[in-house]
N, C-alpha and C. Protein backbone atom coordinates (compact mmCIF):
# COMPACT_ATOMS: atom_id res chain seq x y z
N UNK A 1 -42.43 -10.81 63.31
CA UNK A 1 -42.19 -10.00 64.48
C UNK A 1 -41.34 -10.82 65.46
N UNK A 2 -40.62 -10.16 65.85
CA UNK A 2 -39.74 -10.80 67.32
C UNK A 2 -40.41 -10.39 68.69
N UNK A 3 -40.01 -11.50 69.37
CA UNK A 3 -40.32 -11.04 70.63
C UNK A 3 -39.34 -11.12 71.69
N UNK A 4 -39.12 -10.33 72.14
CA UNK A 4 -37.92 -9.89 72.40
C UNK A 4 -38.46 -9.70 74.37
N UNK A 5 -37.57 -10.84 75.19
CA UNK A 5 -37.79 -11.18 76.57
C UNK A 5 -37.00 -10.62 77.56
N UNK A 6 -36.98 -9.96 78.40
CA UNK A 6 -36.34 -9.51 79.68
C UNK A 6 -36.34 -10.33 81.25
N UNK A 7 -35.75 -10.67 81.38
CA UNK A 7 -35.57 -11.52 82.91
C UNK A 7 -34.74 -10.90 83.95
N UNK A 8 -35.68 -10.07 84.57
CA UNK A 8 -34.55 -9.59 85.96
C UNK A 8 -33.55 -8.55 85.21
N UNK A 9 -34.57 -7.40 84.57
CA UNK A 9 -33.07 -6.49 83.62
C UNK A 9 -32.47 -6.59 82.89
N UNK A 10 -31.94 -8.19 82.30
CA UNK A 10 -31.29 -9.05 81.65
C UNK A 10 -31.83 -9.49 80.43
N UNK A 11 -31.60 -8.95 79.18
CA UNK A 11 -32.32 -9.93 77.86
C UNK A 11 -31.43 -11.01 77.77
N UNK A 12 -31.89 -12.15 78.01
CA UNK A 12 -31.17 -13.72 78.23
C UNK A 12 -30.94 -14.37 76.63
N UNK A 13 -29.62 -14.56 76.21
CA UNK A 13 -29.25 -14.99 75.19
C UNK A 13 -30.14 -16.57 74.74
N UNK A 14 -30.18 -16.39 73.17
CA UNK A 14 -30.72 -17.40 72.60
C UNK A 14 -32.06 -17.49 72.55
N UNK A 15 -32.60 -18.94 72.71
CA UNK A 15 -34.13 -18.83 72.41
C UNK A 15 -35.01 -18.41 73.83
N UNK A 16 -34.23 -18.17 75.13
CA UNK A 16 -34.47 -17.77 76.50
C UNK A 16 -34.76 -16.80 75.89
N UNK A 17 -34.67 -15.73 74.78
CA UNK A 17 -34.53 -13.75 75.04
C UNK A 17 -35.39 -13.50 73.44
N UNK A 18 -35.36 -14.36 73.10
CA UNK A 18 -36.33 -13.72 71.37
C UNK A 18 -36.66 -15.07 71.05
N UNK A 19 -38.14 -14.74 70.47
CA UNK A 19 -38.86 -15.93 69.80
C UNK A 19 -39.09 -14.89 68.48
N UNK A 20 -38.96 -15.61 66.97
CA UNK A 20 -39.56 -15.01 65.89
C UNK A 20 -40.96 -15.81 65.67
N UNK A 21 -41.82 -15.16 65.73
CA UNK A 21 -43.15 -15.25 65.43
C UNK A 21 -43.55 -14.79 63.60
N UNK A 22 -44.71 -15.56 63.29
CA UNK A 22 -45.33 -14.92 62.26
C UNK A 22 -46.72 -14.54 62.41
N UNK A 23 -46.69 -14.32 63.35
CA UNK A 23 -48.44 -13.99 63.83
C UNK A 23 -48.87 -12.16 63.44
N UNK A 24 -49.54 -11.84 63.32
CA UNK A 24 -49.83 -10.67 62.75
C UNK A 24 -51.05 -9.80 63.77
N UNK A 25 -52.16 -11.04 64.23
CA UNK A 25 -53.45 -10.38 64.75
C UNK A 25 -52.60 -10.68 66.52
N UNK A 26 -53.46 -9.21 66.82
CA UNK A 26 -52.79 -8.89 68.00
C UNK A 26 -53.09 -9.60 69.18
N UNK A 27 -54.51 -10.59 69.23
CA UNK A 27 -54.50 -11.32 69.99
C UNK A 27 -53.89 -12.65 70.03
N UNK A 28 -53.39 -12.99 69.24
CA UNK A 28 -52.34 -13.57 69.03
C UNK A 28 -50.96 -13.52 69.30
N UNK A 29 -50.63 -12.30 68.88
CA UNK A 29 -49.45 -11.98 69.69
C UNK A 29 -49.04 -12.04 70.93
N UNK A 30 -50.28 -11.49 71.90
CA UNK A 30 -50.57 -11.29 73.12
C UNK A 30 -50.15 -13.03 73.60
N UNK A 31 -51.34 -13.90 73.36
CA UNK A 31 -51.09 -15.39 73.74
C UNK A 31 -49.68 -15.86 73.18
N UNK A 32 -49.30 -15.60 72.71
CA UNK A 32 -48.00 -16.07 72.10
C UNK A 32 -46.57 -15.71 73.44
N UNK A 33 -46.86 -13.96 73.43
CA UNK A 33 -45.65 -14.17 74.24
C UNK A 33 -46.23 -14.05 75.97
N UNK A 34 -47.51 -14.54 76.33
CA UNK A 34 -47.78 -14.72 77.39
C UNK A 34 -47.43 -16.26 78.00
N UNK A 35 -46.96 -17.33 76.30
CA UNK A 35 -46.85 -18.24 76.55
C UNK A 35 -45.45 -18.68 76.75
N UNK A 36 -44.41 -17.08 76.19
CA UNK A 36 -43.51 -17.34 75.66
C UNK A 36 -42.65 -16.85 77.34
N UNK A 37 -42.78 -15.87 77.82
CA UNK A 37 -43.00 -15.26 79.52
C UNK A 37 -42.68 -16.38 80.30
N UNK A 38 -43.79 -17.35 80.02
CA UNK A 38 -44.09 -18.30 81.35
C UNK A 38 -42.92 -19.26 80.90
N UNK A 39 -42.86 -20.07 79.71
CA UNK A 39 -41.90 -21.16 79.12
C UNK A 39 -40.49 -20.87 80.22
N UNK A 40 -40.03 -19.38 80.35
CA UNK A 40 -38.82 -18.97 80.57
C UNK A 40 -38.53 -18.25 81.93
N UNK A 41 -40.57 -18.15 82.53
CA UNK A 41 -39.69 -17.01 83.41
C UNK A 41 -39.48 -15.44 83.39
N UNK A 42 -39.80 -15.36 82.14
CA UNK A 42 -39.41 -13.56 81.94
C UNK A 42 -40.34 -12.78 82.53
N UNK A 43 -39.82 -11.55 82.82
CA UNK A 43 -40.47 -10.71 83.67
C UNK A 43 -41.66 -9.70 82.52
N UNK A 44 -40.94 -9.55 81.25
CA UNK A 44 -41.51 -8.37 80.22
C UNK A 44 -41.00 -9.46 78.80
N UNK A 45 -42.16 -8.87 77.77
CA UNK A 45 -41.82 -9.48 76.67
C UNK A 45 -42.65 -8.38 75.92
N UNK A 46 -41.54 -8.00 75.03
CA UNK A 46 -42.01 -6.87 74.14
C UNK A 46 -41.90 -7.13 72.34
N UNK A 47 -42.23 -6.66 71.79
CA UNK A 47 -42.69 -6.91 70.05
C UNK A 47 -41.92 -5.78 69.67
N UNK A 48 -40.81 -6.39 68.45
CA UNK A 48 -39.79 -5.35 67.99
C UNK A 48 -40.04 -5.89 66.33
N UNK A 49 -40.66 -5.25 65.81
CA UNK A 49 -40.57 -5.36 63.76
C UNK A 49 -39.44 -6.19 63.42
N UNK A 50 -38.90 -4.98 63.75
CA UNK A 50 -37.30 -5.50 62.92
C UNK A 50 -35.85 -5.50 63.31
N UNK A 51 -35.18 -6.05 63.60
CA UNK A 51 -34.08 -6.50 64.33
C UNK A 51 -32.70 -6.17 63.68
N UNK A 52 -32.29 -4.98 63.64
CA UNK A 52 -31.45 -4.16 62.45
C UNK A 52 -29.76 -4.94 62.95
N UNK A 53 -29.10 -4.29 62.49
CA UNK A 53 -27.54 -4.97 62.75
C UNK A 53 -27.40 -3.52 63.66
N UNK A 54 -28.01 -2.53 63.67
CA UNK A 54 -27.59 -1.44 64.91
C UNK A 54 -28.24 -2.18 66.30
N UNK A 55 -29.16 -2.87 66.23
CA UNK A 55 -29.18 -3.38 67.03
C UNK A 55 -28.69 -4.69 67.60
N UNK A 56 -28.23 -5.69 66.99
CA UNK A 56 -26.87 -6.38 67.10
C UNK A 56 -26.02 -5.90 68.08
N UNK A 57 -25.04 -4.70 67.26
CA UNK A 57 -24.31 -4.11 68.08
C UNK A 57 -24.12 -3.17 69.31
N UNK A 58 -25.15 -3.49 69.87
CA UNK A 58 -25.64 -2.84 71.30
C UNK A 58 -25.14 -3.48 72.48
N UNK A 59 -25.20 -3.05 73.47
CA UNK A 59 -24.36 -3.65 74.54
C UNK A 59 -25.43 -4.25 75.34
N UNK A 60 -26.07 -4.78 76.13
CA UNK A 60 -27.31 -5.18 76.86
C UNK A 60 -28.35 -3.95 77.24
N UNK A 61 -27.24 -3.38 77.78
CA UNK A 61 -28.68 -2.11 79.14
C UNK A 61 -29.03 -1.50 77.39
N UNK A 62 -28.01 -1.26 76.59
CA UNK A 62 -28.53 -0.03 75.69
C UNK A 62 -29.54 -0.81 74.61
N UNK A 63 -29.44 -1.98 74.47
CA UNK A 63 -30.23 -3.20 74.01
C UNK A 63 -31.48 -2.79 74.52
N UNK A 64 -31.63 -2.75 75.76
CA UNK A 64 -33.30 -3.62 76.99
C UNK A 64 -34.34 -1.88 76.89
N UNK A 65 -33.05 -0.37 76.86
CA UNK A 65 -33.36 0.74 76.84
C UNK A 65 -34.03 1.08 75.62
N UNK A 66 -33.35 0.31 74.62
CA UNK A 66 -34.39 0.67 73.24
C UNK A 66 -35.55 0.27 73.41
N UNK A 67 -35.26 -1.08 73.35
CA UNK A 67 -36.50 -2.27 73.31
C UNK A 67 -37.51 -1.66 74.38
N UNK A 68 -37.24 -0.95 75.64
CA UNK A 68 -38.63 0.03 76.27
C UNK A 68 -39.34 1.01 75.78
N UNK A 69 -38.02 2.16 75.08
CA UNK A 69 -38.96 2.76 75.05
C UNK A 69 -39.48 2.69 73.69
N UNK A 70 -39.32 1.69 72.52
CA UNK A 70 -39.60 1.90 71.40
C UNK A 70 -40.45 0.42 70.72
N UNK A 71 -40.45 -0.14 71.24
CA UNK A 71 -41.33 -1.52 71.12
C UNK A 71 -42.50 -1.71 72.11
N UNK A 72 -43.86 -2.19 71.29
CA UNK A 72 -44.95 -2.39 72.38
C UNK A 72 -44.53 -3.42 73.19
N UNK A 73 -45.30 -3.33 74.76
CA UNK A 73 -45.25 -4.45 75.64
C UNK A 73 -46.20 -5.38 75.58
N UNK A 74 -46.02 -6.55 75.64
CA UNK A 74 -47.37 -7.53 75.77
C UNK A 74 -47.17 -7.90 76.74
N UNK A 75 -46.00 -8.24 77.64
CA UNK A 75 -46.17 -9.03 78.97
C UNK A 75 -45.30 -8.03 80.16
């Protein structure tokens, strides 16, 4: 699973904006990107499966717009 970070509107390139995780149990997940939030700062950190090449080619806002309404939030 990815976790996929928002800062101020902004998904911040590199390891600032997605951590790949292999964690599965959800409290885990939770501590993971509560740890992953603070490391950086981010405002929201949400859990996306799978990270397609349609999503690659997204522009930011239409990037941060998926990632709301279609990925759970943990932070």
């Amino acid at each position: 699973m990815y976790l996929i970070g928002i800062k101020k509107g902004v998904h911040p390139c590199g390891n600032a904006g997605t951590l790949l995780t292999r964690y599965k149990a959800e409290y885990k997940l939770r501590e993971t990107a509560q740890r992953f939030a603070s490391m950086y700062n981010l405002d929201e950190v949400y859990g996306l499966q799978t990270y397609s090449q349609k999503l690659c080619e997204m522009n930011n806002t239409e990037f941060i717009n998926y990632v709301r309404q279609n990925c759970r939030r943990y932070v």
